[in-house]
C-alpha atoms as a PDB file:
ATOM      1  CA  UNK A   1      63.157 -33.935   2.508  1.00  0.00           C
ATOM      2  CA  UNK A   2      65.372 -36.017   0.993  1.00  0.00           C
ATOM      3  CA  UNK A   3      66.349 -35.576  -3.162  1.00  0.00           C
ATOM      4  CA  UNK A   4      64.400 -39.083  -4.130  1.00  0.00           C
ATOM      5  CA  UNK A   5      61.172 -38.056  -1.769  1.00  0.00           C
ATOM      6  CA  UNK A   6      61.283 -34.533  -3.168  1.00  0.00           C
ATOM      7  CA  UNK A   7      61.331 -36.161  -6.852  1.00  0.00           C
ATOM      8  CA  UNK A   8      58.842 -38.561  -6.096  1.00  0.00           C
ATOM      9  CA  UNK A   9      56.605 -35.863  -4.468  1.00  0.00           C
ATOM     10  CA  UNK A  10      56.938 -34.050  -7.837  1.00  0.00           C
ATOM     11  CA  UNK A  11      56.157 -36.745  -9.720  1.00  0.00           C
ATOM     12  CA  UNK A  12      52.690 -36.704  -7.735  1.00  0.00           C
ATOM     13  CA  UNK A  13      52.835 -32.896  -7.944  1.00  0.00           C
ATOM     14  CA  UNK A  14      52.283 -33.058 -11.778  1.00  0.00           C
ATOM     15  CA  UNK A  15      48.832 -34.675 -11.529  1.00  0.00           C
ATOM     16  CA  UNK A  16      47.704 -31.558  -9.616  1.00  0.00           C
ATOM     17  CA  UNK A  17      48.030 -29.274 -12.844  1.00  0.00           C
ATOM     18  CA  UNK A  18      44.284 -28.078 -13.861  1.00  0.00           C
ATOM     19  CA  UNK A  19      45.689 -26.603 -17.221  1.00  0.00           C
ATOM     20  CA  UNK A  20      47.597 -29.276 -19.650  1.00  0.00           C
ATOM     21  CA  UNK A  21      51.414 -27.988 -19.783  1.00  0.00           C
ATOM     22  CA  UNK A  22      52.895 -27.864 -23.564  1.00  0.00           C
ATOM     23  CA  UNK A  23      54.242 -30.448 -25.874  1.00  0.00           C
ATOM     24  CA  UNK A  24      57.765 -29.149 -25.114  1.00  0.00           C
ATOM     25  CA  UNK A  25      57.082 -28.886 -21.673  1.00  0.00           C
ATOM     26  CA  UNK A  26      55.608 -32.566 -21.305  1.00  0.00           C
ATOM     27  CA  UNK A  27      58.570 -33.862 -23.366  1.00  0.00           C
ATOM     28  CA  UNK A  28      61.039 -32.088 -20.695  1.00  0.00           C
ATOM     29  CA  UNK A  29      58.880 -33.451 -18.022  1.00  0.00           C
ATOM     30  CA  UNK A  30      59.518 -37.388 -19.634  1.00  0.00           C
ATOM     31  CA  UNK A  31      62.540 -36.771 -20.458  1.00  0.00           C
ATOM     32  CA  UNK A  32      64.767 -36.076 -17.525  1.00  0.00           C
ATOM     33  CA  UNK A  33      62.083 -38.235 -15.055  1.00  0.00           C
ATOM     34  CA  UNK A  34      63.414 -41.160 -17.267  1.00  0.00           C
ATOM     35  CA  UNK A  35      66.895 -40.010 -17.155  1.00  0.00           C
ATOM     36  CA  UNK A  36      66.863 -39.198 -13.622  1.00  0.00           C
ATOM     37  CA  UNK A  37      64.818 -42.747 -12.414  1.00  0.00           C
ATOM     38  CA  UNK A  38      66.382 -44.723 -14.960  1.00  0.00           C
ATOM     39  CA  UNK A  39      69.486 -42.945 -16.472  1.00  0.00           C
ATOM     40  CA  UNK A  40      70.888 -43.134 -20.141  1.00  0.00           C
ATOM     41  CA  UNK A  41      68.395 -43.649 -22.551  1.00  0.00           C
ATOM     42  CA  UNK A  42      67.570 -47.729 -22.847  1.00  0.00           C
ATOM     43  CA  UNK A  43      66.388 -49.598 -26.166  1.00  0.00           C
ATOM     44  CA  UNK A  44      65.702 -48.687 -29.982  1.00  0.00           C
ATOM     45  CA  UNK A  45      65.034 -45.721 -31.177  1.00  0.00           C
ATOM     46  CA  UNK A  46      60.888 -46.274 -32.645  1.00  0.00           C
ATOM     47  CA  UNK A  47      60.496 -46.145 -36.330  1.00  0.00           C
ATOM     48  CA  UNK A  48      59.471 -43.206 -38.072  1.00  0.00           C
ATOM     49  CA  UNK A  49      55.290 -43.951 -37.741  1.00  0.00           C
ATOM     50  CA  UNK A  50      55.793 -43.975 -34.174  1.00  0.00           C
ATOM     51  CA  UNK A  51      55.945 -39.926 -34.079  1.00  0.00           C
ATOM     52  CA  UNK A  52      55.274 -39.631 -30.037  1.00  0.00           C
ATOM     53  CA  UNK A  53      57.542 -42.710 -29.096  1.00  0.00           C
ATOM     54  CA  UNK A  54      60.433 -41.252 -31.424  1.00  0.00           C
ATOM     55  CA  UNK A  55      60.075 -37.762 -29.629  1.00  0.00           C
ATOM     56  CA  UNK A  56      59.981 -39.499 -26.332  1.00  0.00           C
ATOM     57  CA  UNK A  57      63.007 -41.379 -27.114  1.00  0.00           C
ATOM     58  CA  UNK A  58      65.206 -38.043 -28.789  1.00  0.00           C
ATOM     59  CA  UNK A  59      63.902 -35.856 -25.914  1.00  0.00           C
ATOM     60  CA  UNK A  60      65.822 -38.916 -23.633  1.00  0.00           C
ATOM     61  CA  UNK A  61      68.346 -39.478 -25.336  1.00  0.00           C
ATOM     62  CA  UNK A  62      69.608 -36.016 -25.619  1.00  0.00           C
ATOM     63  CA  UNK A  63      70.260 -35.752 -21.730  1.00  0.00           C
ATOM     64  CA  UNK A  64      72.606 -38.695 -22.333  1.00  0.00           C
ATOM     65  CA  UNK A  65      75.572 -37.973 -19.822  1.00  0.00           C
ATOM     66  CA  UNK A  66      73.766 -36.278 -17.449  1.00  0.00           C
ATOM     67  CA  UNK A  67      73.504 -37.525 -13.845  1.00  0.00           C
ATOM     68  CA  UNK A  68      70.208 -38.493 -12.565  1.00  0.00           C
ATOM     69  CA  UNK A  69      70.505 -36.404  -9.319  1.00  0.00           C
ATOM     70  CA  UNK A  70      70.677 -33.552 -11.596  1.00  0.00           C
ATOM     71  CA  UNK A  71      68.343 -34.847 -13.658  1.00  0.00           C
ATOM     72  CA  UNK A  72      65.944 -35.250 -10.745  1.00  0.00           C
ATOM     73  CA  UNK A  73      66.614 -31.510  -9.772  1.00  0.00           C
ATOM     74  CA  UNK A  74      65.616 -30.347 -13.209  1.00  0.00           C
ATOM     75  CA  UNK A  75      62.436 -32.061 -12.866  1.00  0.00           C
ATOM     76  CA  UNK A  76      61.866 -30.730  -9.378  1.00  0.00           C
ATOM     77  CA  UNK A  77      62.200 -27.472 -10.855  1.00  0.00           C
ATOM     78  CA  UNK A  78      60.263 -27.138 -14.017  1.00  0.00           C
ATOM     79  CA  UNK A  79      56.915 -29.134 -12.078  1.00  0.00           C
ATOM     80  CA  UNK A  80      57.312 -26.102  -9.514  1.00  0.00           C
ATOM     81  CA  UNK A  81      57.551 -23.220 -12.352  1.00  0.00           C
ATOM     82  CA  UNK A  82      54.348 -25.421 -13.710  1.00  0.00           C
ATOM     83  CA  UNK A  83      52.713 -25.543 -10.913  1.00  0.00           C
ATOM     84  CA  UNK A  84      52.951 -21.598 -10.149  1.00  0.00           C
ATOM     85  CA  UNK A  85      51.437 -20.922 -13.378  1.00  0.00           C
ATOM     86  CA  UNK A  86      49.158 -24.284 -14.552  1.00  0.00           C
ATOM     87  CA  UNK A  87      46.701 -24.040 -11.417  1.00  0.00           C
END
């Protein structure tokens, strides 16, 4: 399986969970599928009454500079840690 297919399987993986993963973990999750689909973080940072768009964004834009192959192995990772203990 190639890296892309194993990302994109992931990506499907998540819906699977039965138990909601954490705030942090959900941020990680967002975060480094953005960076690793899209790459550096893209557009304005949301104004301060946009709480959950500005996390979004800082949780992004703190993986600025890394690649999105490592990105996408990252994610891999964490949704199979989740998935060994959120079922």
């Amino acid at each position: 399986m190639s890296d892309i297919q194993a990302f994109e399987q992931a990506k499907q993986d998540v819906g699977t969970l039965t138990k909601r993963p954490s705030n942090d973990d959900l941020l990680y999750l967002y975060a480094h599928y953005k960076q690793g689909s899209v790459g550096d973080v893209q557009g304005k940072r949301p104004g301060m009454l946009d709480v959950k768009g500005r996390a979004m964004y800082d949780a992004w834009a703190k993986l600025k500079g890394v690649g999105q192959q490592d990105a996408r192995q990252r994610y891999i990772a964490k949704v199979s840690a989740l998935l060994a203990s959120h079922r």
